[in-house]
N, C-alpha and C. Protein backbone atom coordinates (compact mmCIF):
# COMPACT_ATOMS: atom_id res chain seq x y z
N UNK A 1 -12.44 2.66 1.11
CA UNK A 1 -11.36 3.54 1.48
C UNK A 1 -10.06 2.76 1.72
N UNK A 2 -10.31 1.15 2.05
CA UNK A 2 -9.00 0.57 2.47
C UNK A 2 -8.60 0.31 0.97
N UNK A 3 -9.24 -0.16 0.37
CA UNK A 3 -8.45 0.06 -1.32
C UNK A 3 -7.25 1.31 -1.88
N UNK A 4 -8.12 2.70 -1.58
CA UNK A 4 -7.42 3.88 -1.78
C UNK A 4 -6.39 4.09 -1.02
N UNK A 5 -6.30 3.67 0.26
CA UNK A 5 -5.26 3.71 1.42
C UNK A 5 -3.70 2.76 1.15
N UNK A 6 -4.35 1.76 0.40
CA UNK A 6 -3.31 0.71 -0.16
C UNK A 6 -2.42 1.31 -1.44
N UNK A 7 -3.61 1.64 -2.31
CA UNK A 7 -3.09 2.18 -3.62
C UNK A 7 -1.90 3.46 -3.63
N UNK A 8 -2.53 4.56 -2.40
CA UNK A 8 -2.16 5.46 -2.16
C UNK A 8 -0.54 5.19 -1.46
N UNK A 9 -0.51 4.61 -0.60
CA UNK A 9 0.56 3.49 -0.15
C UNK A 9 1.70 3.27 -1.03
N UNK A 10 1.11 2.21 -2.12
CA UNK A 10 2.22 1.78 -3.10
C UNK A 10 2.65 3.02 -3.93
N UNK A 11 1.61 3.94 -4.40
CA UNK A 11 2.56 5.42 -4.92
C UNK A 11 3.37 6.07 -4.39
N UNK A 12 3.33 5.86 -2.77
CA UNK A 12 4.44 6.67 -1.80
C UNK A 12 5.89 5.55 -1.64
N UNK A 13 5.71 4.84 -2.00
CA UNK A 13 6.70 3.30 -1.96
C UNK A 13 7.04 3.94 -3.39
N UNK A 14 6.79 3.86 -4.53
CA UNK A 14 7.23 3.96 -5.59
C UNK A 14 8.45 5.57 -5.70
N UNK A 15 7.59 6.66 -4.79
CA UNK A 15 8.19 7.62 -5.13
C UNK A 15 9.03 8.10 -4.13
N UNK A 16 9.23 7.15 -3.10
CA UNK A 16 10.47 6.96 -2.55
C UNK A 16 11.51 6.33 -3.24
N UNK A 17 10.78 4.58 -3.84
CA UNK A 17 12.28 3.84 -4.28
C UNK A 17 13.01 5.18 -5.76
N UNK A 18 11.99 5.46 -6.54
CA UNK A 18 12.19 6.46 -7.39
C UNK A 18 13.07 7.42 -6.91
N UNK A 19 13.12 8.01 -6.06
CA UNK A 19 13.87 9.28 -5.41
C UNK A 19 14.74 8.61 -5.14
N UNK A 20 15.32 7.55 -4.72
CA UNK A 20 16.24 7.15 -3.71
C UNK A 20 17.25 6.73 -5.18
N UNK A 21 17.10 6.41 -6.09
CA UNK A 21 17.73 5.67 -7.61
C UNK A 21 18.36 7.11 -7.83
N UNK A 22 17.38 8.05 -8.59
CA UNK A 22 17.37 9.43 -8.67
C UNK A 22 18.48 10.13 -8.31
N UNK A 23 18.50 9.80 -7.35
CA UNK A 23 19.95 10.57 -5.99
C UNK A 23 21.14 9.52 -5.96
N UNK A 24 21.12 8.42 -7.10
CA UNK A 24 22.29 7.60 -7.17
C UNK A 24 22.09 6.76 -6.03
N UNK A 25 21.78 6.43 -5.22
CA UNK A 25 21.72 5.80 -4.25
C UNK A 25 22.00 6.49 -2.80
N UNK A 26 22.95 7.79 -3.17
CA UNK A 26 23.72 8.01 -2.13
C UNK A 26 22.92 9.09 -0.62
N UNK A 27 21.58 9.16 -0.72
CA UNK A 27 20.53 9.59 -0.20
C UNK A 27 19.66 8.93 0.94
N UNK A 28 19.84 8.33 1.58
CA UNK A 28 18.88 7.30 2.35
C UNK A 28 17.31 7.85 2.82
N UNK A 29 17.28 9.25 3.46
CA UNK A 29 16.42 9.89 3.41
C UNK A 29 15.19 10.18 2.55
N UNK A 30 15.89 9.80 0.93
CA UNK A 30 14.79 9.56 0.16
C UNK A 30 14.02 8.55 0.36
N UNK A 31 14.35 7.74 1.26
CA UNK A 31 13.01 6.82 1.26
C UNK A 31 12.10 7.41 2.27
N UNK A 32 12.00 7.97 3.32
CA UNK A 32 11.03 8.20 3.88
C UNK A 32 9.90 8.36 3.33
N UNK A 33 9.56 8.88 1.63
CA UNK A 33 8.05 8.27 1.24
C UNK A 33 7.73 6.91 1.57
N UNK A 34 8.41 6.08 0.79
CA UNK A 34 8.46 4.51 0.91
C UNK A 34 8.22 4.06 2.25
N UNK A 35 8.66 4.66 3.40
CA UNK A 35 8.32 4.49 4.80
C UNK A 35 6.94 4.59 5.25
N UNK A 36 6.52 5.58 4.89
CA UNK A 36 5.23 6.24 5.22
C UNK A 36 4.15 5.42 4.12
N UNK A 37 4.34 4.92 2.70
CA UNK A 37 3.70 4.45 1.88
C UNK A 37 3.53 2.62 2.74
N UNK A 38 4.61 2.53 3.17
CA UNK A 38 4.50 1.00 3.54
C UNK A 38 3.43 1.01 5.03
N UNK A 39 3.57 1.82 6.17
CA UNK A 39 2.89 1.93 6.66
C UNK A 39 1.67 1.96 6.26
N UNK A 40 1.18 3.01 5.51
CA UNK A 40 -0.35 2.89 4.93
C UNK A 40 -0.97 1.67 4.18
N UNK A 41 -0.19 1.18 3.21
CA UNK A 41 -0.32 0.01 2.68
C UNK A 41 -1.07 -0.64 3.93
N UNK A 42 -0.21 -0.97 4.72
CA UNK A 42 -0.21 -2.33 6.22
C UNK A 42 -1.38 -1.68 6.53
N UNK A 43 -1.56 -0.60 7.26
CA UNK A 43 -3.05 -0.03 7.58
C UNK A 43 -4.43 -0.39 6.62
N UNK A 44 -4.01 -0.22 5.49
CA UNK A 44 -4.81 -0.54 4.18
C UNK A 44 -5.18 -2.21 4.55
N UNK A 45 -4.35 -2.37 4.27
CA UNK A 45 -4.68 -4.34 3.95
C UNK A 45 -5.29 -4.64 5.79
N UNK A 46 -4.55 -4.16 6.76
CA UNK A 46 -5.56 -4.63 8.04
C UNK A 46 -7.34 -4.33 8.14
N UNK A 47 -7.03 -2.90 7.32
CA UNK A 47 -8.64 -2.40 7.52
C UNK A 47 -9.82 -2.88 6.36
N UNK A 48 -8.99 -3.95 5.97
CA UNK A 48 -10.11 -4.65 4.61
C UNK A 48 -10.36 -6.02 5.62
N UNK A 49 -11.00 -5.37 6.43
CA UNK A 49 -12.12 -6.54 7.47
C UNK A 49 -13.55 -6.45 7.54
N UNK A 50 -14.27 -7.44 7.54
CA UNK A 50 -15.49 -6.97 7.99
C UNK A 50 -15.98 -6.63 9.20
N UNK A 51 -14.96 -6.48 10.10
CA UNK A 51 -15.42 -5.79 11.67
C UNK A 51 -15.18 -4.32 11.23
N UNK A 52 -16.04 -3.71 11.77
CA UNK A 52 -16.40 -2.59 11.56
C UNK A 52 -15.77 -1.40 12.70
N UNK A 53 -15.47 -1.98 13.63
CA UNK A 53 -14.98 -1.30 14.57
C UNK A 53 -13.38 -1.24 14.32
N UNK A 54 -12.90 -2.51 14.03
CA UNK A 54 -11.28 -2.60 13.72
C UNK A 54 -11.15 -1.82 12.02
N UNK A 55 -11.84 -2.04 11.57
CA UNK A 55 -11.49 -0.99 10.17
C UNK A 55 -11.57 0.38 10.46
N UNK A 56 -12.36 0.81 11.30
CA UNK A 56 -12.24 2.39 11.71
C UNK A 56 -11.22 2.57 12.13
N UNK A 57 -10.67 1.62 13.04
CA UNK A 57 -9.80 2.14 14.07
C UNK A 57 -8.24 2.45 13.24
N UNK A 58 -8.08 1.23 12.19
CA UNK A 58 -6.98 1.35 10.96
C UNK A 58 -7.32 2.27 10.05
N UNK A 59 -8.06 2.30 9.87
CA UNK A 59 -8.31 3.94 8.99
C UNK A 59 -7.87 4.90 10.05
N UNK A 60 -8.65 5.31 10.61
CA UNK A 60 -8.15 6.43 11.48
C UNK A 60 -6.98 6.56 11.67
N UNK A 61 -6.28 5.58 12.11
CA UNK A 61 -4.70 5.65 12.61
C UNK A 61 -4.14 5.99 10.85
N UNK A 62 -4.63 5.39 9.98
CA UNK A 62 -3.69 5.74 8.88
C UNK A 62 -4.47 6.85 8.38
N UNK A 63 -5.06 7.70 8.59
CA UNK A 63 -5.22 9.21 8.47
C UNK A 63 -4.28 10.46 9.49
N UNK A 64 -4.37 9.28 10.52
CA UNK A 64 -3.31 10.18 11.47
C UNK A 64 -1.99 10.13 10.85
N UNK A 65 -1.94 9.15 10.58
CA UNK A 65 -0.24 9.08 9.82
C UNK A 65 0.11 10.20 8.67
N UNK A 66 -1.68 9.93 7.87
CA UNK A 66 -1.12 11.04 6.54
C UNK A 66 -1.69 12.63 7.30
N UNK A 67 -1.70 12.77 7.81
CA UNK A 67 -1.88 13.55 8.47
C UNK A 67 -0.82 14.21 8.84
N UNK A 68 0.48 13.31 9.78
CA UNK A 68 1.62 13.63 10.36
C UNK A 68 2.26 14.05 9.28
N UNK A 69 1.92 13.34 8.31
CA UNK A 69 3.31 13.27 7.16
C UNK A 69 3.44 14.40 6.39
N UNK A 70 1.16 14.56 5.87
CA UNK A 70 1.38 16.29 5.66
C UNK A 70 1.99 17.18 6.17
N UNK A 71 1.67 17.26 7.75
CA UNK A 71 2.61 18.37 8.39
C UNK A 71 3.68 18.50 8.72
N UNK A 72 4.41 17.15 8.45
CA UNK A 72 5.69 17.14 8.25
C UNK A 72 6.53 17.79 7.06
N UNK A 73 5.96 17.78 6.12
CA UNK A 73 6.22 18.30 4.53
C UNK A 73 5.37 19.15 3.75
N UNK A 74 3.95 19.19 4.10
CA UNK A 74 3.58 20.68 3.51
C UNK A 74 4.19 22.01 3.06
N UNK A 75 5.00 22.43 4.03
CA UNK A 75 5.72 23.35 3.69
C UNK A 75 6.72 23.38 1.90
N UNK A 76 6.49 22.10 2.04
CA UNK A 76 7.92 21.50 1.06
C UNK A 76 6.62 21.82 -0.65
N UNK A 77 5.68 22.33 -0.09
CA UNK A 77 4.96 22.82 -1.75
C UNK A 77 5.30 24.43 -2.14
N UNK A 78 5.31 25.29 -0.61
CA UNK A 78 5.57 26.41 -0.96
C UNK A 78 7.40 26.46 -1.65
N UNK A 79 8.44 25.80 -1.46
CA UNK A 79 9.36 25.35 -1.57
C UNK A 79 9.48 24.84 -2.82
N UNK A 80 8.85 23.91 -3.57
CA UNK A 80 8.61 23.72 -4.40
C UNK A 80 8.14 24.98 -5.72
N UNK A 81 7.02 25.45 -5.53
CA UNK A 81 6.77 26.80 -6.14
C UNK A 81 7.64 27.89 -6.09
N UNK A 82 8.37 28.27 -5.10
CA UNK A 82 9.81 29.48 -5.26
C UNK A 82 10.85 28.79 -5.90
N UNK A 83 11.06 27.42 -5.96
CA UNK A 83 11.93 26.27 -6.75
C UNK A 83 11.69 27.12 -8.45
N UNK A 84 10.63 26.74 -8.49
CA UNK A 84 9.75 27.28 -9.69
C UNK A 84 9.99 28.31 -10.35
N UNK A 85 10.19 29.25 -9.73
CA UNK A 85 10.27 30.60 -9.71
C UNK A 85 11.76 31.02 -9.59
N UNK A 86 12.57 30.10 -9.28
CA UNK A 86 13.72 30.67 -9.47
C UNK A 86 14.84 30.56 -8.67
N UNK A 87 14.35 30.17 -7.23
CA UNK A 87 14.96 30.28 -6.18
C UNK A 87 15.58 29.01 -6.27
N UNK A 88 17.05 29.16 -5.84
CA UNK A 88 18.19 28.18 -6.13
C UNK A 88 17.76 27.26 -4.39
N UNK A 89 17.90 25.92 -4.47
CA UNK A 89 17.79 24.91 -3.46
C UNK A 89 18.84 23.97 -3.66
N UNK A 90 19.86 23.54 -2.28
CA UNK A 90 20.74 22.85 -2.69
C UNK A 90 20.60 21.52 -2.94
N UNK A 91 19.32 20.89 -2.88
CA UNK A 91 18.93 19.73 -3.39
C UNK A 91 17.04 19.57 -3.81
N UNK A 92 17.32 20.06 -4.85
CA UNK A 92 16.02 20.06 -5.51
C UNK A 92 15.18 18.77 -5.93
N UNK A 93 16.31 18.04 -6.31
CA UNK A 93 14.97 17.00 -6.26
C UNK A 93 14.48 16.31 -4.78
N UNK A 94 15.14 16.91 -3.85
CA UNK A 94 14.22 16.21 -2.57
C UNK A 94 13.11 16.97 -2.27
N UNK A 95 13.39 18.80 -2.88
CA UNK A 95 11.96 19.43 -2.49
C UNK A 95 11.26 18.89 -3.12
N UNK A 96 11.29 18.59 -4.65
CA UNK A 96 10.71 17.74 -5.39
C UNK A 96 9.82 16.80 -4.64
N UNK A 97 10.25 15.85 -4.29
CA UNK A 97 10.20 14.38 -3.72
C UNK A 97 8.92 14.68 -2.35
N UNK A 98 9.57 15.69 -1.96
CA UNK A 98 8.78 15.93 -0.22
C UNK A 98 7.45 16.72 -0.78
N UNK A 99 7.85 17.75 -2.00
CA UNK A 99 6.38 18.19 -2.19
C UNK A 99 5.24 17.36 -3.29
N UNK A 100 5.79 16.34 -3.45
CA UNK A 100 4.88 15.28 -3.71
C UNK A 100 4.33 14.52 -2.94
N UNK A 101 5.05 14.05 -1.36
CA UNK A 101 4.70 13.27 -0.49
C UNK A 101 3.61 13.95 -0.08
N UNK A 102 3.83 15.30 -0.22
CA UNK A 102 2.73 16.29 0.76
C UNK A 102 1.64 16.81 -0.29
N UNK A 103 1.74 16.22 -1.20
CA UNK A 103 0.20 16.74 -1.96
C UNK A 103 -0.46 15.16 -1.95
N UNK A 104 0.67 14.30 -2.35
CA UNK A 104 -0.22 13.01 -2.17
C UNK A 104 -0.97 12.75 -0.45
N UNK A 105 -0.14 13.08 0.42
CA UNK A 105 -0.67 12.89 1.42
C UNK A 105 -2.09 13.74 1.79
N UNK A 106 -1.67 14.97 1.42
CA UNK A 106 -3.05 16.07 1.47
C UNK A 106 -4.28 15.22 0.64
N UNK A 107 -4.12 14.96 -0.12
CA UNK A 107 -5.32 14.56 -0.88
C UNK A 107 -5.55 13.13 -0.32
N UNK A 108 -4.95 12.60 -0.04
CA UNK A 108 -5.27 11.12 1.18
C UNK A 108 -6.09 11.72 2.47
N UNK A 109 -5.62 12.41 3.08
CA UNK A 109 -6.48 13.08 4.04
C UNK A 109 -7.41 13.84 3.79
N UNK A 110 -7.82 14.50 2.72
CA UNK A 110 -8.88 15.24 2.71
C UNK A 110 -10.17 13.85 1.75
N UNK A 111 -9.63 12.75 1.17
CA UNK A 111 -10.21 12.08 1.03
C UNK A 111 -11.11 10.89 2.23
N UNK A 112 -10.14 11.05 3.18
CA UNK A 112 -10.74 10.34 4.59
C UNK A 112 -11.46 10.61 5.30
N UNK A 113 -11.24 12.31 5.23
CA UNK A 113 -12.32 12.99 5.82
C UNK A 113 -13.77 12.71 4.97
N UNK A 114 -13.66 13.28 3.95
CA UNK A 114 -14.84 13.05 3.27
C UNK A 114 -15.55 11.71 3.38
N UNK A 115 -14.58 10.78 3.29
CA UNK A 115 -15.63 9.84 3.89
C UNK A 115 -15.75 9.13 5.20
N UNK A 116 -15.06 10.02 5.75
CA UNK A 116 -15.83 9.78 7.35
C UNK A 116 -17.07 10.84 7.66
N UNK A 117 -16.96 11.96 7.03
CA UNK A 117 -18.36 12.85 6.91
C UNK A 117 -19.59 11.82 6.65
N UNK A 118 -19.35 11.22 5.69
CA UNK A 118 -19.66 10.45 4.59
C UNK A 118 -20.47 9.53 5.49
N UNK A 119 -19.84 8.30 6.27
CA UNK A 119 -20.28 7.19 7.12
C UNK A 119 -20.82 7.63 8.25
N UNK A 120 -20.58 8.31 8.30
CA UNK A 120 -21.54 9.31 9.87
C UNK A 120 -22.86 9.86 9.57
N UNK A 121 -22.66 10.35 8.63
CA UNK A 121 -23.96 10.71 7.91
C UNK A 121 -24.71 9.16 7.69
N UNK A 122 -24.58 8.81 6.56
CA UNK A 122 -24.94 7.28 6.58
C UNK A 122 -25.55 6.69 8.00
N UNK A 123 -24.59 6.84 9.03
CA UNK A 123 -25.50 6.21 10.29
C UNK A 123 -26.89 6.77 10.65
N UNK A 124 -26.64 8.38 10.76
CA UNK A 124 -27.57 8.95 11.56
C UNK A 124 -28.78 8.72 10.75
């Protein structure tokens, strides 16, 4: 999982620096993927230990993060889809941008879960 946490990481780094070019530069806000991607990364690379207790504990915290970040921007898919549909937004490629952070993040978290189901099971 600390592999996927890393990987997952550098795609949120990418589609920040991406957004932030995108918007000419003149956007700073577009990086907040890149923020949240670098965090996970760091979580990622701490939790590739063989202590078992300190890799939970960095996983966990970087599920909480994608966690935050979903519910920080989830919304930004329904936003995305009326985008879709028609509805004028005065800066579309950031709904863009945010409803990518929030599907990548969703699927980071529903992947953590699963395998924390996953390792729990495994114990018992």
């Amino acid at each position: 999982m600390a592999k996927i946490t890393i990987c997952l990481g550098i795609v949120l780094i990418l589609l920040g620096i991406v957004g932030f070019v995108i918007t000419g530069s003149q956007h700073p806000t577009s990086l907040i993927p890149a923020a949240v991607g670098l965090i996970l990364s760091i979580l990622g690379f701490l939790s590739l230990t063989e202590d078992a207790k300190k890799r939970m504990l960095y996983m966990h915290i970087a599920v909480t993060v994608g966690l935050l970040g979903f519910l920080g921007t989830g919304w930004s898919i329904v936003d995305y889809f009326q985008m879709l549909g028609g509805r004028p937004f005065p800066h579309p490629i950031a709904v863009e941008e945010k409803a990518a952070m929030a599907a990548i993040l969703l699927f980071f978290v529903l992947l953590c879960v699963r395998s924390f189901i996953a390792a729990r099971r495994s114990r018992a």
